[in-house]
Protein backbone atom coordinates (compact mmCIF):
# COMPACT_ATOMS: atom_id res chain seq x y z
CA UNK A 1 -14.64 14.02 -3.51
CA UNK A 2 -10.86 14.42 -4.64
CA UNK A 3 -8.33 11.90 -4.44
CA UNK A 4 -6.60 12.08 -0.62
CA UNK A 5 -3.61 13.70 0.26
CA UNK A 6 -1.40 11.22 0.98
CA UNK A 7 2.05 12.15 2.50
CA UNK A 8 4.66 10.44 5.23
CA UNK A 9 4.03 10.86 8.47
CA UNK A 10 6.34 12.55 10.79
CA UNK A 11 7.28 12.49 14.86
CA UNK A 12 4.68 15.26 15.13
CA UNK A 13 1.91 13.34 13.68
CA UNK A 14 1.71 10.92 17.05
CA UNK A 15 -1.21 12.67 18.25
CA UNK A 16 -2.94 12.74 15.15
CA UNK A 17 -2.41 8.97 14.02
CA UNK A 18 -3.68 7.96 17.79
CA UNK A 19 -6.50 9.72 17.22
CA UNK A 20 -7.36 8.14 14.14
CA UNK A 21 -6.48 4.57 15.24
CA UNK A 22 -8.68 5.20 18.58
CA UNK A 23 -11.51 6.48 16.86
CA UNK A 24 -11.37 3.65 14.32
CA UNK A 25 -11.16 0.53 16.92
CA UNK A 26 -14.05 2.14 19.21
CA UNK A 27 -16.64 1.99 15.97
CA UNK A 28 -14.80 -0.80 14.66
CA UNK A 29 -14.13 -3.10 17.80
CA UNK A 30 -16.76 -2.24 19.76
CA UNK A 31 -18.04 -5.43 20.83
CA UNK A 32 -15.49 -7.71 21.13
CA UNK A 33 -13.03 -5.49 22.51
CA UNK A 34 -13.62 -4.58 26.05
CA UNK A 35 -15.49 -1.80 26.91
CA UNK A 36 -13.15 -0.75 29.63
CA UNK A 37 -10.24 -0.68 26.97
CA UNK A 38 -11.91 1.32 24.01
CA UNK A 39 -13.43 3.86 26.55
CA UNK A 40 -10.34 4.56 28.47
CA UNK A 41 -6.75 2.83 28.48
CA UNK A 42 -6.74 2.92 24.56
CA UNK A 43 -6.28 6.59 24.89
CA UNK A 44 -2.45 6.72 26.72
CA UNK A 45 -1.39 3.25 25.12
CA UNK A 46 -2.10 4.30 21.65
CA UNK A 47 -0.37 7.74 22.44
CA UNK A 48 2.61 5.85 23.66
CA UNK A 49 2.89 3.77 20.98
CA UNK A 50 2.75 5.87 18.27
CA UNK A 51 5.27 8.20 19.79
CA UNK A 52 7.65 5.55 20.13
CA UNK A 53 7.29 3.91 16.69
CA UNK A 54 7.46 7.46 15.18
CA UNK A 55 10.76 8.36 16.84
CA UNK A 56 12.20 5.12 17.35
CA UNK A 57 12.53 2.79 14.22
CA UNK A 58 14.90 3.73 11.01
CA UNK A 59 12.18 5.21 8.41
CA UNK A 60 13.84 2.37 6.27
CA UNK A 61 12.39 -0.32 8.09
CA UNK A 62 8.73 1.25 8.56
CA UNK A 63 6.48 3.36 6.24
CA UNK A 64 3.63 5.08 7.94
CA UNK A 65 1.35 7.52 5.78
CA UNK A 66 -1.90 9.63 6.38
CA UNK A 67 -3.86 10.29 4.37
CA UNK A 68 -5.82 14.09 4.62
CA UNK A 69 -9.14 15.11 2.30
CA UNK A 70 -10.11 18.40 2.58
CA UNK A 71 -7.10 19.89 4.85
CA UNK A 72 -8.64 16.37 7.76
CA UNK A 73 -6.72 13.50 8.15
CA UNK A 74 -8.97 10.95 7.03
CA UNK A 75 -6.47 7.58 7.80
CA UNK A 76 -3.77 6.06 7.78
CA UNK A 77 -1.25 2.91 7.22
CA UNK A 78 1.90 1.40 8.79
CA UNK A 79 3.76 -1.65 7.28
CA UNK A 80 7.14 -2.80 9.18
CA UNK A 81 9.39 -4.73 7.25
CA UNK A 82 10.65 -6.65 10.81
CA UNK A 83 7.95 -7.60 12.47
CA UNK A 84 7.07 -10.76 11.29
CA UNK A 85 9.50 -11.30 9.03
CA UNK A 86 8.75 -15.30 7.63
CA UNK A 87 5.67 -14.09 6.45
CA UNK A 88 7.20 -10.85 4.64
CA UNK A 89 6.42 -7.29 5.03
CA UNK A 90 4.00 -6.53 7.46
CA UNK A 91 0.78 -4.00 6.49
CA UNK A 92 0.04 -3.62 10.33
CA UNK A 93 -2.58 -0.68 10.02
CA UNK A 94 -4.89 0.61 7.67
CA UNK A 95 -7.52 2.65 9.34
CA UNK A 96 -10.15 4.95 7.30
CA UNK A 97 -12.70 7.00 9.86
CA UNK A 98 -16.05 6.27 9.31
CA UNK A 99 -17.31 8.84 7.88
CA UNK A 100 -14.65 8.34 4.93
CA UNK A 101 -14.72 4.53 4.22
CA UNK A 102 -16.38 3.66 0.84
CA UNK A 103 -14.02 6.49 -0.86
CA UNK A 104 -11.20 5.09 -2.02
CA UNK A 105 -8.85 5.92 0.76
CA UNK A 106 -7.93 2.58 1.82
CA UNK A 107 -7.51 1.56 -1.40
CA UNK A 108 -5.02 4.84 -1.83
CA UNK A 109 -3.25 3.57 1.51
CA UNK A 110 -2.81 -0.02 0.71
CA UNK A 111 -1.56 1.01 -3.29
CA UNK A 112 0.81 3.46 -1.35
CA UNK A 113 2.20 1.09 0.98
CA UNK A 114 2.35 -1.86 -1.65
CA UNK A 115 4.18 0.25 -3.96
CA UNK A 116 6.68 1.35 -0.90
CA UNK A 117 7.24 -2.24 0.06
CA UNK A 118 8.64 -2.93 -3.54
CA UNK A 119 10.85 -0.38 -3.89
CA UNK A 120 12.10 -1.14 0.05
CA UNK A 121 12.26 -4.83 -0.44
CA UNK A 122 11.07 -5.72 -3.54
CA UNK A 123 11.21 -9.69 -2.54
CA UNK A 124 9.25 -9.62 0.02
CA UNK A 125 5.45 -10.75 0.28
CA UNK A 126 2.96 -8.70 2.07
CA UNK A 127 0.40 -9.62 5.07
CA UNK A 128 -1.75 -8.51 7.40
CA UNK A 129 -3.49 -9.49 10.39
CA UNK A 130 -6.73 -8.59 11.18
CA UNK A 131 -9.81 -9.46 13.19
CA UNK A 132 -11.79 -12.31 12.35
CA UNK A 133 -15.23 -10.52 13.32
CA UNK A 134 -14.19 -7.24 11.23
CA UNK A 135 -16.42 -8.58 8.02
CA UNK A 136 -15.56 -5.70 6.39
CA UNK A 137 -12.29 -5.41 6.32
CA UNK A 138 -11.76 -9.22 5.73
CA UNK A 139 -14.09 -8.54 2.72
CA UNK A 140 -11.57 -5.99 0.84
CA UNK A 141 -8.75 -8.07 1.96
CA UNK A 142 -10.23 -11.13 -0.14
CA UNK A 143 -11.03 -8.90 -2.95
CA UNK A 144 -7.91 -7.68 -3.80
CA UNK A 145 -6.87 -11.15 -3.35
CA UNK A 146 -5.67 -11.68 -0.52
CA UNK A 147 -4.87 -15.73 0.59
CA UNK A 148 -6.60 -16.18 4.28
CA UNK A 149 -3.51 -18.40 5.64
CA UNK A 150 -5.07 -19.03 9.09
CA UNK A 151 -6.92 -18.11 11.75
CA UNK A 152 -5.94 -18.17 15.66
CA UNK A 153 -6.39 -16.65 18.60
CA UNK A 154 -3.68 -13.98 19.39
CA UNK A 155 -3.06 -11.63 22.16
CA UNK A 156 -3.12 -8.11 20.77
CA UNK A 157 -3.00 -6.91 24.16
CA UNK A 158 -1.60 -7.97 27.65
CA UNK A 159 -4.25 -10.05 28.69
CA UNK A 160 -7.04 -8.79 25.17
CA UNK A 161 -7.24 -12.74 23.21
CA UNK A 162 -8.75 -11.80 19.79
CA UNK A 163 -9.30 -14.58 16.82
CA UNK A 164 -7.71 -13.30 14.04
CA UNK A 165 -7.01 -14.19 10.14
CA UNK A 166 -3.45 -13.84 8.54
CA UNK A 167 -3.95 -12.39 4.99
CA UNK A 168 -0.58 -12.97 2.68
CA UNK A 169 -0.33 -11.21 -0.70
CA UNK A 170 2.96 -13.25 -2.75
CA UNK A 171 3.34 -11.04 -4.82
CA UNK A 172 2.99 -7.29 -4.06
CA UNK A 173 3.28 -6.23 -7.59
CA UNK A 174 -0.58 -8.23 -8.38
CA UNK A 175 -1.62 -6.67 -5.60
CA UNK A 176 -0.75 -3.27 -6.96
CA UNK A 177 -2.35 -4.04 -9.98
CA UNK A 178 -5.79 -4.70 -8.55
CA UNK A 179 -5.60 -1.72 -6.15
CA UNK A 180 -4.89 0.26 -9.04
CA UNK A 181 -8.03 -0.69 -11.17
């Protein structure tokens, strides 16, 4: 397979990264999100939300790219620089579709959004949160380094209580490097 397209997403890509996000938590999240979420309301609040944050916050303070293989989109990442900003830049999605995890497009994401968090704010740290029962993920979060800082429950959703572990990378440019091996 050749390396993904990777480019900047854009207010008409709403649609598309909804899709991909939706897609991704129903195979991912199935299970300990509710049913009655993943098989309906995810469909209007991801739309919703991707609209807004594609329209709606200076390009400055967010970076959201897709990545495409073979004309598809395949994923996609978002890091906001303001969202939780004592722990640092924010990686607050990186979704691959199924059939295109194992590769190397979430590695491609993360190295793309690393490198655009140094040149944005080249102090800050980087972290994530993610899902305490996503195995996998946590997996390739711990080997590229990342420092598991805690674990708590958090409400992702109005009234949706997931546990989840915050991942925190100090230093962006070591994270870079291992991404890029």
């Amino acid at each position: 397979m050749n390396p993904p397209k990777l480019r900047t997403a854009t207010p008409l890509d709403a649609d598309t990264i909804a899709r991909l996000q939706i897609e991704n938590w129903r195979d991912a999240y199935r299970g300990f999100l509710p049913d009655w979420y993943l098989d309906g309301a995810i469909e209007e609040e991801r739309r919703q939300l991707w609209k807004s944050r594609l329209s709606g916050i200076a390009h400055e303070r967010q970076h959201v790219v897709i990545a495409e293989t073979s004309g598809n989109a395949a994923g996609f990442t978002c890091v906001l620089l303001d969202k939780e900003p004592q722990w640092g830049a924010c990686l607050d999605n990186l979704h691959v579709l199924p059939d295109f995890r194992r590769l190397g497009i979430g590695r491609a994401l993360f190295s793309q959004a690393a490198r655009w968090v140094l040149a944005a704010a080249p102090d800050l740290p980087i972290h994530l949160w993610v899902f305490e029962a996503n195995s996998m993920a946590r997996g390739f979060y711990t080997s590229l380094g990342g420092a598991l800082i805690e674990v708590r429950q958090r409400e992702i959703l109005l009234g949706i209580v997931v546990s989840s572990c915050l991942y925190l990378w100090e230093h962006p440019d070591l994270l870079l490097n291992k991404l890029n091996r």
